[in-house]
Protein backbone atom coordinates (compact mmCIF):
# COMPACT_ATOMS: atom_id res chain seq x y z
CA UNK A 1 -2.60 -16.45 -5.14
CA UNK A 2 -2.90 -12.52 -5.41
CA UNK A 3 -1.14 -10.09 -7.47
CA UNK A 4 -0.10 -7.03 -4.52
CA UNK A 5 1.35 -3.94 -5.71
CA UNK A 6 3.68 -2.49 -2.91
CA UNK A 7 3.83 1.02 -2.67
CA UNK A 8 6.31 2.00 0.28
CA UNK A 9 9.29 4.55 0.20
CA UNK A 10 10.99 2.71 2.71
CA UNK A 11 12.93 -0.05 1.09
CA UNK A 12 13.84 -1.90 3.54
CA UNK A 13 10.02 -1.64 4.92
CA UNK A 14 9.24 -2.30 1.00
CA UNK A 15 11.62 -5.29 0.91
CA UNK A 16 10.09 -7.08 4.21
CA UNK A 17 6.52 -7.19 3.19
CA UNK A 18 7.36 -8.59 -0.33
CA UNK A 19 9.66 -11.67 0.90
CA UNK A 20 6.86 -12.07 3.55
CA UNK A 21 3.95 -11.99 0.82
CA UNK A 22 6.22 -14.15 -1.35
CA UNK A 23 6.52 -16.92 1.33
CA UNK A 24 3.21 -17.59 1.07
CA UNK A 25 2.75 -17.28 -2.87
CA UNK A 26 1.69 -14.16 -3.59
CA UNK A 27 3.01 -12.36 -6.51
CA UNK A 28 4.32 -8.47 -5.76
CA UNK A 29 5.30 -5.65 -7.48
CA UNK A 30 6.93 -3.17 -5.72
CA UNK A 31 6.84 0.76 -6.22
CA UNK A 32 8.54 3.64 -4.02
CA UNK A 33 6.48 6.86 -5.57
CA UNK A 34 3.20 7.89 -5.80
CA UNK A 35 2.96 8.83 -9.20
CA UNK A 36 4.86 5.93 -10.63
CA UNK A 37 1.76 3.98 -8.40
CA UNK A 38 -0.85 5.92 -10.34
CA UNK A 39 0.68 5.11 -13.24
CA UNK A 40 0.87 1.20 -12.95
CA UNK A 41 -2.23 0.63 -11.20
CA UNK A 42 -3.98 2.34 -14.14
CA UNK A 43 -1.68 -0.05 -16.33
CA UNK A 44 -1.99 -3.09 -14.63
CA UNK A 45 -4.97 -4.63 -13.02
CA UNK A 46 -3.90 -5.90 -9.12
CA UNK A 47 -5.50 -7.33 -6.53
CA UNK A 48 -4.71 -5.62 -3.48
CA UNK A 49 -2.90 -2.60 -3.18
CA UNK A 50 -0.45 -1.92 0.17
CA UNK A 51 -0.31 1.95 0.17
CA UNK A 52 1.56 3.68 2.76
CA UNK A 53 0.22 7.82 3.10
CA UNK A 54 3.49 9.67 3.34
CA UNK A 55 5.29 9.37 0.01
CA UNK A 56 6.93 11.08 -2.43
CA UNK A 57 5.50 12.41 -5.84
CA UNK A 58 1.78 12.08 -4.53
CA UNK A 59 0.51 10.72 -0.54
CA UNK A 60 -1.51 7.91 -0.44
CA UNK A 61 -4.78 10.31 -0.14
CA UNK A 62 -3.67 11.50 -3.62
CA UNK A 63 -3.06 8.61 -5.04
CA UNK A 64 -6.57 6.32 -3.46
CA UNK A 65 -8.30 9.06 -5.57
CA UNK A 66 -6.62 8.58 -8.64
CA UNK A 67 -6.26 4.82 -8.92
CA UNK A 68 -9.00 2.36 -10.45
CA UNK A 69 -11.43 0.61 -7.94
CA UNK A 70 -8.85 -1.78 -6.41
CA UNK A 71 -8.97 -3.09 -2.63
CA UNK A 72 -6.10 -0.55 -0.91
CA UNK A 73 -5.02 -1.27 2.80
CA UNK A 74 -3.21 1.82 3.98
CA UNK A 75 0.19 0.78 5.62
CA UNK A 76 1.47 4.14 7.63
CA UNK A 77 3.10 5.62 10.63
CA UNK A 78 0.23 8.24 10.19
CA UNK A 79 -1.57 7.37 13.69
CA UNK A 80 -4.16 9.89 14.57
CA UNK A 81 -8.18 8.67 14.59
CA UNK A 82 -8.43 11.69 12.11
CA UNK A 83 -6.01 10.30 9.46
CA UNK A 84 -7.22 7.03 9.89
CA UNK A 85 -11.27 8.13 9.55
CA UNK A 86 -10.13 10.15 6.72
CA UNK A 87 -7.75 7.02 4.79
CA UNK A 88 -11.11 5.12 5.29
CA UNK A 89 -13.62 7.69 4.29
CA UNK A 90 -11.50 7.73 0.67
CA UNK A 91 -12.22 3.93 0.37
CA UNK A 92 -9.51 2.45 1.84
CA UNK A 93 -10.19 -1.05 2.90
CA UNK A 94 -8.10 -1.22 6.15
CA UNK A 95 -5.93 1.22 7.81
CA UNK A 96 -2.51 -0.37 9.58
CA UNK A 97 -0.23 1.66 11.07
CA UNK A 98 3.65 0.94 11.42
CA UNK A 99 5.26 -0.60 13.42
CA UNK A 100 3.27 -3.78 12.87
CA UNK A 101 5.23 -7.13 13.39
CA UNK A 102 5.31 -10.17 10.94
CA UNK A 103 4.46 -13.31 12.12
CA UNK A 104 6.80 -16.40 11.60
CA UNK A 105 5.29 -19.87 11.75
């Protein structure tokens, strides 16, 4: 399965996609702050990064630029067409914006 880095300031937002990734068998690491995110990715090679925009230390617009080519879905409340043209424009993958549900099965 996948190796997702988590990189959310809201814990209990943060803690909710991990047990949800887990179920399935992904492997996650999980990160509240930009610049400790720069700092891992460019440490450890993953294969999908969850980024939400507004964080502390750097936003996800500073911290797509500064990160190693790795697949980044942007996970934010951040809902204008403008943020989400510009979060794709900086090579975001995807764009989802909270509140998004999980599904149970």
């Amino acid at each position: 399965m996948a190796s997702i880095l988590i990189v959310e300031d809201d814990k209990p937002i943060n803690e909710l996609i991990a047990r949800n990734l887990k179920l399935v068998g992904h492997t996650c690491e999980q990160i509240y702050d930009g610049l400790q995110a720069v700092t891992l990715v460019n440490a450890k090679k993953f294969d999908l990064i969850l980024l939400d925009v507004m964080l502390p230390g750097l936003d996800g617009f500073e911290v797509i630029q500064r990160i190693s080519p790795t697949p980044v879905i942007f996970l934010t409340a951040k809902d204008n067409i403008g943020d989400r043209i510009h979060g794709l424009n900086m090579g975001a993958d995807d764009y989802i914006v909270k509140p998004f549900d999980t599904l149970s099965y």
